[in-house]
PDB file of N, CA and C in Angstrom:
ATOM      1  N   UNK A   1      60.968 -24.308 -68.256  1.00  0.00           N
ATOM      2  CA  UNK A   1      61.014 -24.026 -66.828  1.00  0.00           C
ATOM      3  C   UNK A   1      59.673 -23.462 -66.363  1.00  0.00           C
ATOM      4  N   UNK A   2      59.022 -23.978 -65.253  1.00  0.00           N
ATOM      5  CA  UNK A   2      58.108 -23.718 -65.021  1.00  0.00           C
ATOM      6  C   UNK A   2      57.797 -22.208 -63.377  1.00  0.00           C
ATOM      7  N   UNK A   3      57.281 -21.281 -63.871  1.00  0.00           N
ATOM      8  CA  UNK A   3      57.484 -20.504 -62.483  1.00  0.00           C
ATOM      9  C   UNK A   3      55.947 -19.398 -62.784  1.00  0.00           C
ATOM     10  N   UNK A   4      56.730 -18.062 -62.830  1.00  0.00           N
ATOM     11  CA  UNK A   4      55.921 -16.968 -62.996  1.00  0.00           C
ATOM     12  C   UNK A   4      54.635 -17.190 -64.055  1.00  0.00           C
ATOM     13  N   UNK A   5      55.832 -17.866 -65.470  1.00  0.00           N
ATOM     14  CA  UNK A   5      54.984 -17.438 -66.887  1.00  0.00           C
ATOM     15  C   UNK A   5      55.134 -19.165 -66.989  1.00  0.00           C
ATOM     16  N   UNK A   6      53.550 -19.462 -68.227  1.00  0.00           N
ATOM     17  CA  UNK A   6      53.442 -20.855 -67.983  1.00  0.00           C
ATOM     18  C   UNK A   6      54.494 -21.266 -68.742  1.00  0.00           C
ATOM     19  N   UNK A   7      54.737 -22.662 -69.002  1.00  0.00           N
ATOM     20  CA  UNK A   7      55.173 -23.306 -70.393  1.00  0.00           C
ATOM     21  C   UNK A   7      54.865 -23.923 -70.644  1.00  0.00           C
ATOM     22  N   UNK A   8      55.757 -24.980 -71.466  1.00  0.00           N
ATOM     23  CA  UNK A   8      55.124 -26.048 -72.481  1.00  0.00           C
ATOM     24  C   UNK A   8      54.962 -27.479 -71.786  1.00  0.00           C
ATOM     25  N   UNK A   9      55.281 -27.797 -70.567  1.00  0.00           N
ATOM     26  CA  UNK A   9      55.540 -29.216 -70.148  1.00  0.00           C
ATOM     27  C   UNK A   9      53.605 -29.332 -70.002  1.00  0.00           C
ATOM     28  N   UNK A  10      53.326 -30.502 -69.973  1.00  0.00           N
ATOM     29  CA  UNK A  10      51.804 -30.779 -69.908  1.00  0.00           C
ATOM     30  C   UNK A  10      51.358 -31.026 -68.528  1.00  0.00           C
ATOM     31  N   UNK A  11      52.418 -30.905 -67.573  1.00  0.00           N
ATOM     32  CA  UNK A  11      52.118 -30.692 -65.865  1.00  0.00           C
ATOM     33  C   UNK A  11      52.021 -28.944 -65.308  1.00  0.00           C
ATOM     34  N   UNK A  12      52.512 -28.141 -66.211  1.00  0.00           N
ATOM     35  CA  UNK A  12      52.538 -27.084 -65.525  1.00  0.00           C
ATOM     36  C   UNK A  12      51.358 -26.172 -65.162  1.00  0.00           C
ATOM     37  N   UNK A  13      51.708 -26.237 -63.892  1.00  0.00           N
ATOM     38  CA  UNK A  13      50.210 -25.435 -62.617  1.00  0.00           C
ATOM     39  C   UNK A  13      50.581 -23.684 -63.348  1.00  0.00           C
ATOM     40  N   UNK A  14      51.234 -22.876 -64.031  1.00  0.00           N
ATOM     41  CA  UNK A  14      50.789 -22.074 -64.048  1.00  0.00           C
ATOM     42  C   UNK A  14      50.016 -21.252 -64.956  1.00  0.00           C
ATOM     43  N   UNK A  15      49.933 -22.070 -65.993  1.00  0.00           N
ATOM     44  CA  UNK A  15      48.551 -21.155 -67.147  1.00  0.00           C
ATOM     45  C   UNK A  15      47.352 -21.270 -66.619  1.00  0.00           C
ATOM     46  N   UNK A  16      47.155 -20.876 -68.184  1.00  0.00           N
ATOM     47  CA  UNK A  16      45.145 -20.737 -67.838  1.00  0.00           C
ATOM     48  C   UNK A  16      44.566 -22.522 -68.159  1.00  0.00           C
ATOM     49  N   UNK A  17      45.453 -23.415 -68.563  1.00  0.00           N
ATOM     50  CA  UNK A  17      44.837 -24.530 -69.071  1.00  0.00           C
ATOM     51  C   UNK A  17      44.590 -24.988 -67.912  1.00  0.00           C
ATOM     52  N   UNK A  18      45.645 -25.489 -66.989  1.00  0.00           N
ATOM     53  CA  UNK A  18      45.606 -25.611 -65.563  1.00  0.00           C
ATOM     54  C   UNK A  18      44.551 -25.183 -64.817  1.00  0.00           C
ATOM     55  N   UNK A  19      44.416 -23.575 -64.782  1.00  0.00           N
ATOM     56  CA  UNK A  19      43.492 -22.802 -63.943  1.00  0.00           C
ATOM     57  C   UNK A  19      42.366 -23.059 -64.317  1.00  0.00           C
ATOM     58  N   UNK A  20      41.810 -23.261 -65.343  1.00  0.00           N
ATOM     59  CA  UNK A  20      40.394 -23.645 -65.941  1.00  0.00           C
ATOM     60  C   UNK A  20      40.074 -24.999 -65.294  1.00  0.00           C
ATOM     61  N   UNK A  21      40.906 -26.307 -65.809  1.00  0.00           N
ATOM     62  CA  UNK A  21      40.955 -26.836 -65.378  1.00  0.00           C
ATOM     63  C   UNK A  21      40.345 -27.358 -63.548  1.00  0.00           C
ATOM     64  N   UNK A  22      41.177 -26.668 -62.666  1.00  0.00           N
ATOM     65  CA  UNK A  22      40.943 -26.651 -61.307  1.00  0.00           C
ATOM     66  C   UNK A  22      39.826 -25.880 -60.953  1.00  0.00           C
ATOM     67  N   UNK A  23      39.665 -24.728 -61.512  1.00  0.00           N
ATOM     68  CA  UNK A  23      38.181 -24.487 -61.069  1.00  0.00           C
ATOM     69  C   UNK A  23      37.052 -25.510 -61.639  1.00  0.00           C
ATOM     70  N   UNK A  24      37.014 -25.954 -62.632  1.00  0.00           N
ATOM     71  CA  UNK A  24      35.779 -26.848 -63.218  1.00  0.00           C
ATOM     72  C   UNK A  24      36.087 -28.000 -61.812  1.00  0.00           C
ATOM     73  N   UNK A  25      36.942 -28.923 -61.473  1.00  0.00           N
ATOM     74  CA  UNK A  25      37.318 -29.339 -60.942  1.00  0.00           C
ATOM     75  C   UNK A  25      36.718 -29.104 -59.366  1.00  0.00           C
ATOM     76  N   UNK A  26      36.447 -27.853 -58.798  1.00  0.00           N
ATOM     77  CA  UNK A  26      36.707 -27.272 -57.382  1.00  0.00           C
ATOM     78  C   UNK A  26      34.792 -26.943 -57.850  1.00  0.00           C
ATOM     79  N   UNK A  27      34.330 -26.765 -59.199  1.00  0.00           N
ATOM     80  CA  UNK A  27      32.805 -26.125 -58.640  1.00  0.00           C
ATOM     81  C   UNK A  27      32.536 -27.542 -59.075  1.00  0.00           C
ATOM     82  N   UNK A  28      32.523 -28.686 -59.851  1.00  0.00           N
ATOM     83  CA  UNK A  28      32.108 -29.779 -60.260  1.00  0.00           C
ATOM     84  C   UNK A  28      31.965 -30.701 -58.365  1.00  0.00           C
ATOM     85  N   UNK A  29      32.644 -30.210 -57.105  1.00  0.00           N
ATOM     86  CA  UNK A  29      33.247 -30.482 -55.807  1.00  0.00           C
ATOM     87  C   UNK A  29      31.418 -30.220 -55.406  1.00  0.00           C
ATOM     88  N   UNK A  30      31.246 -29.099 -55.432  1.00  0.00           N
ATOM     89  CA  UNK A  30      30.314 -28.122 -54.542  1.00  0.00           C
ATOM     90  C   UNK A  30      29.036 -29.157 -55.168  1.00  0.00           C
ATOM     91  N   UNK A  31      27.993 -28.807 -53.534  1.00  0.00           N
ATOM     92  CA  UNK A  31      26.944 -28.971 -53.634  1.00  0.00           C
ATOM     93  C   UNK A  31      25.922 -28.112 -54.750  1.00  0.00           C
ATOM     94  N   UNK A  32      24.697 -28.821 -55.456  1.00  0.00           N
ATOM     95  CA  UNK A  32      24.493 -28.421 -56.854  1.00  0.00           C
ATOM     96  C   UNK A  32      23.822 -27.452 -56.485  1.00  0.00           C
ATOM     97  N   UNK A  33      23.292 -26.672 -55.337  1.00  0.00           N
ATOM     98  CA  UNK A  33      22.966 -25.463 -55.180  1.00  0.00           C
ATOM     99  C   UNK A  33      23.656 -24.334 -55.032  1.00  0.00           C
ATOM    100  N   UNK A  34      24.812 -24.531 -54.779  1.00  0.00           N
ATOM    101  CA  UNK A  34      26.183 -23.959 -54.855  1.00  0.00           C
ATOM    102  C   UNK A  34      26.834 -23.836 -55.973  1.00  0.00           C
ATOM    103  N   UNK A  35      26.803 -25.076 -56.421  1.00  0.00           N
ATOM    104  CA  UNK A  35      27.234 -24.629 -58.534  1.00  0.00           C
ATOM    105  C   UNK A  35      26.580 -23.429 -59.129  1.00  0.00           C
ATOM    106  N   UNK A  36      25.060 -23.906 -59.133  1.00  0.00           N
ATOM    107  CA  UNK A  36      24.319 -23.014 -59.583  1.00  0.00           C
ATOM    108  C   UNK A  36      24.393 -21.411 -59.492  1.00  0.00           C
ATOM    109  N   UNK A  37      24.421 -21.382 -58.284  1.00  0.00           N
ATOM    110  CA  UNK A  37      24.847 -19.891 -57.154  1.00  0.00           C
ATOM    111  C   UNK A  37      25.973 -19.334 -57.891  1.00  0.00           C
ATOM    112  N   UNK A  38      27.337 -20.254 -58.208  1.00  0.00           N
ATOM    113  CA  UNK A  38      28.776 -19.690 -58.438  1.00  0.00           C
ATOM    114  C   UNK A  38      28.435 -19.566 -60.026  1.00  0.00           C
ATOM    115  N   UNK A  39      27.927 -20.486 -60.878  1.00  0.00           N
ATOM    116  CA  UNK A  39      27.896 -20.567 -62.138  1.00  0.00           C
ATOM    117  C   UNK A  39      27.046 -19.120 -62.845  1.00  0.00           C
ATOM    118  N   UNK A  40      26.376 -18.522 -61.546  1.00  0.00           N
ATOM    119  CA  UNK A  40      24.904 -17.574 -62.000  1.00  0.00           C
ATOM    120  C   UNK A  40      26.116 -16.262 -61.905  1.00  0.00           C
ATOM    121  N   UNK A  41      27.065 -16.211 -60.139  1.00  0.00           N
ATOM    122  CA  UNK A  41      27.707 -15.394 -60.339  1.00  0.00           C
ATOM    123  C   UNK A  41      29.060 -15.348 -61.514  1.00  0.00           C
ATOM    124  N   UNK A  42      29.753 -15.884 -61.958  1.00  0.00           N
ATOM    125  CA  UNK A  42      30.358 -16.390 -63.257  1.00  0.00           C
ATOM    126  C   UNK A  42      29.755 -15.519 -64.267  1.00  0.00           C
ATOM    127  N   UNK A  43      28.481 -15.766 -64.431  1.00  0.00           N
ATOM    128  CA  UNK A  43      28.457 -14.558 -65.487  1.00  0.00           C
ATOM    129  C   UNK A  43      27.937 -13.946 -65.967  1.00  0.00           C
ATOM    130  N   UNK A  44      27.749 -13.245 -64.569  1.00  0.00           N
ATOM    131  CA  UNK A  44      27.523 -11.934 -64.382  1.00  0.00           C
ATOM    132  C   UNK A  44      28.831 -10.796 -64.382  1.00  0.00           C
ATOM    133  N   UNK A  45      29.933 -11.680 -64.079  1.00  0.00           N
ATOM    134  CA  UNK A  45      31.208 -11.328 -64.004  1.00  0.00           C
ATOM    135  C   UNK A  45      31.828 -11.331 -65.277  1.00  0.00           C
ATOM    136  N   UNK A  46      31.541 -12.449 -65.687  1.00  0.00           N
ATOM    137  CA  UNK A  46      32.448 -12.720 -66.926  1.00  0.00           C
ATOM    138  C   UNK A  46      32.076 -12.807 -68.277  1.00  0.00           C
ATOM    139  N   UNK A  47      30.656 -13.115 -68.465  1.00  0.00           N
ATOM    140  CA  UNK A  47      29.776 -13.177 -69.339  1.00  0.00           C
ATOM    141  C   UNK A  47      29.238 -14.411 -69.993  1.00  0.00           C
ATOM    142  N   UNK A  48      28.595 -14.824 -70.922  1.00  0.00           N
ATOM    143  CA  UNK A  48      27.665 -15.634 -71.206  1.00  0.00           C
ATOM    144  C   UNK A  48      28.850 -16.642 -71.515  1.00  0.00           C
ATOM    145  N   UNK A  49      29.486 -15.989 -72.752  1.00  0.00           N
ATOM    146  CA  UNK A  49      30.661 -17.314 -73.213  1.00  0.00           C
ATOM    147  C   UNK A  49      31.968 -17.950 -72.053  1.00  0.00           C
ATOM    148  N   UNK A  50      32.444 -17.467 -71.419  1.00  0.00           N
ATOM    149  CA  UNK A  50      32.896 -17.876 -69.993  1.00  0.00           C
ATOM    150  C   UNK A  50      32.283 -18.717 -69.244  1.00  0.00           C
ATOM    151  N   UNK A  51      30.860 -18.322 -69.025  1.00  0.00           N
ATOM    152  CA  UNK A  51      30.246 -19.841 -68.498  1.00  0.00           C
ATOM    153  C   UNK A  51      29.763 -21.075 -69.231  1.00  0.00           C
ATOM    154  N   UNK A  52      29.762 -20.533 -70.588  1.00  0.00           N
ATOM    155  CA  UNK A  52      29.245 -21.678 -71.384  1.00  0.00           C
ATOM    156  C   UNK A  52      30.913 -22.972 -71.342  1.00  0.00           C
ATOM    157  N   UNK A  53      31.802 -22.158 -71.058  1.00  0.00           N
ATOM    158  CA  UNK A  53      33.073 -22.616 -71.651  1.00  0.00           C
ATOM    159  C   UNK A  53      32.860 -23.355 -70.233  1.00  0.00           C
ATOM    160  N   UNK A  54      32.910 -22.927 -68.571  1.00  0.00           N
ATOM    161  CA  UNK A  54      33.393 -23.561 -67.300  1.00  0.00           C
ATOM    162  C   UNK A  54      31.980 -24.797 -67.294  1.00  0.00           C
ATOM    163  N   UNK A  55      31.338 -24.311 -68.066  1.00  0.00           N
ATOM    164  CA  UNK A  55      29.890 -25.897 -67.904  1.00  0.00           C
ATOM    165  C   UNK A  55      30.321 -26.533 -68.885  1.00  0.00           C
ATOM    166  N   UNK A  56      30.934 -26.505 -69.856  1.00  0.00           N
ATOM    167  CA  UNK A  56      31.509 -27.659 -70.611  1.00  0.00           C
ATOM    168  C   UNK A  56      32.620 -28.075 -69.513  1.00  0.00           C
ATOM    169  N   UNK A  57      33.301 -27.644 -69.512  1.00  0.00           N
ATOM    170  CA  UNK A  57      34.410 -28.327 -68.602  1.00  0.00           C
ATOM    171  C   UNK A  57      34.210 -28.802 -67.605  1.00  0.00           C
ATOM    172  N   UNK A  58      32.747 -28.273 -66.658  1.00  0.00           N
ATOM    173  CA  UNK A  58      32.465 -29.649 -65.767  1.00  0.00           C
ATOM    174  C   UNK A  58      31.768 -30.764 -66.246  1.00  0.00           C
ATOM    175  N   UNK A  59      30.878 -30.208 -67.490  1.00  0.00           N
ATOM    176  CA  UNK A  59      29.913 -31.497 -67.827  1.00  0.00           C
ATOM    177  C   UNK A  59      31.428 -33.034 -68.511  1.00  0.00           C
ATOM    178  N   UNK A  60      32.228 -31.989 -69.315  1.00  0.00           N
ATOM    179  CA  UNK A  60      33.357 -33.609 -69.493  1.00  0.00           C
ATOM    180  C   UNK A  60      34.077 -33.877 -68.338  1.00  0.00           C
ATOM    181  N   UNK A  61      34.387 -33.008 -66.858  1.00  0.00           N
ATOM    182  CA  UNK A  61      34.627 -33.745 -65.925  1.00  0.00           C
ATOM    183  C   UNK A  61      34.393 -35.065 -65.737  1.00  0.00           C
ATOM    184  N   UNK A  62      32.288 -34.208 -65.177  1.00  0.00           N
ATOM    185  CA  UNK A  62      31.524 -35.595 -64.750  1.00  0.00           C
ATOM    186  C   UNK A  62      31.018 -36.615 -65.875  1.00  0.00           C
ATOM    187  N   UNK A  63      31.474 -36.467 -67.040  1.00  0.00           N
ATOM    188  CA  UNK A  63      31.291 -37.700 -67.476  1.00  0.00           C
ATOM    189  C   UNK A  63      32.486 -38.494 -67.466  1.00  0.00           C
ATOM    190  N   UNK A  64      33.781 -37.900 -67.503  1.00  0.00           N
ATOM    191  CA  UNK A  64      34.678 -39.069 -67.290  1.00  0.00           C
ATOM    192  C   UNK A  64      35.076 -39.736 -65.930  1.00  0.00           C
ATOM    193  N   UNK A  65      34.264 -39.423 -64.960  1.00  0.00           N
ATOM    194  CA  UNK A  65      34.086 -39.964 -63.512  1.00  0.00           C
ATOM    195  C   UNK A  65      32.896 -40.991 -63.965  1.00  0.00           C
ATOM    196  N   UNK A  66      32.025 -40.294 -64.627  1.00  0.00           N
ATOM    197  CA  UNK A  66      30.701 -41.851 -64.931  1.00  0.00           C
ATOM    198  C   UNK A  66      31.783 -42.905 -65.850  1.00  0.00           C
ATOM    199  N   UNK A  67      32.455 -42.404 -66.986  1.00  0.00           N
ATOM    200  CA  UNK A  67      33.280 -43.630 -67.224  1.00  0.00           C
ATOM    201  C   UNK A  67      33.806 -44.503 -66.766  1.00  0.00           C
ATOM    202  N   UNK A  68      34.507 -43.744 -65.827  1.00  0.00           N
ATOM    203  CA  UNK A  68      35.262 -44.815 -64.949  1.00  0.00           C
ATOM    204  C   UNK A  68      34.619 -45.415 -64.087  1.00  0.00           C
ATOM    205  N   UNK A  69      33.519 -44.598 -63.289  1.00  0.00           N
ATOM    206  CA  UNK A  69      33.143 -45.516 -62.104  1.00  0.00           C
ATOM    207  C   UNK A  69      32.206 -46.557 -63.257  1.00  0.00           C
ATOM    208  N   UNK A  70      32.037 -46.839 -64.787  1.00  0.00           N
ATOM    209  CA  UNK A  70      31.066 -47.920 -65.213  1.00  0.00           C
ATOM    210  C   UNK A  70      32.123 -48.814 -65.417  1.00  0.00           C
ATOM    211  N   UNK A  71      33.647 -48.671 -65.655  1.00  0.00           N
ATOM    212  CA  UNK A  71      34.568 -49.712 -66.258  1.00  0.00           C
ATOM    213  C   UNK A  71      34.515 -50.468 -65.358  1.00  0.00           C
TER     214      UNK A  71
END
């Protein structure tokens, strides 16, 4: 059941897999002077390994958008 606390179904909006997810998603959106800006504040907040983790997760975003838009 999906609500407060996450679970196991592979649709559910409420963990952190999700949430990671949508932010890489929402700064991968923003203009690249704006990434930069959010990615610089990121971690300062959160620290070095936190952003290393949200720039992997946009860099395999945008490559599976180059995949597709080459198929």
């Amino acid at each position: 059941m999906c609500g407060i606390a996450p679970c196991e179904k592979a649709e559910c909006t409420w963990g952190p897999k999700f949430r990671a997810e949508c932010e890489a998603r929402w700064v991968l959106a923003q203009p690249l002077a704006e990434r930069r800006k959010y990615l610089a504040d990121v971690e300062k907040r959160r620290g070095k390994p936190s952003t290393d983790k949200l720039k992997a997760d946009i860099e395999s975003l945008w490559r599976e958008g180059r995949s597709a838009k080459a198929a």
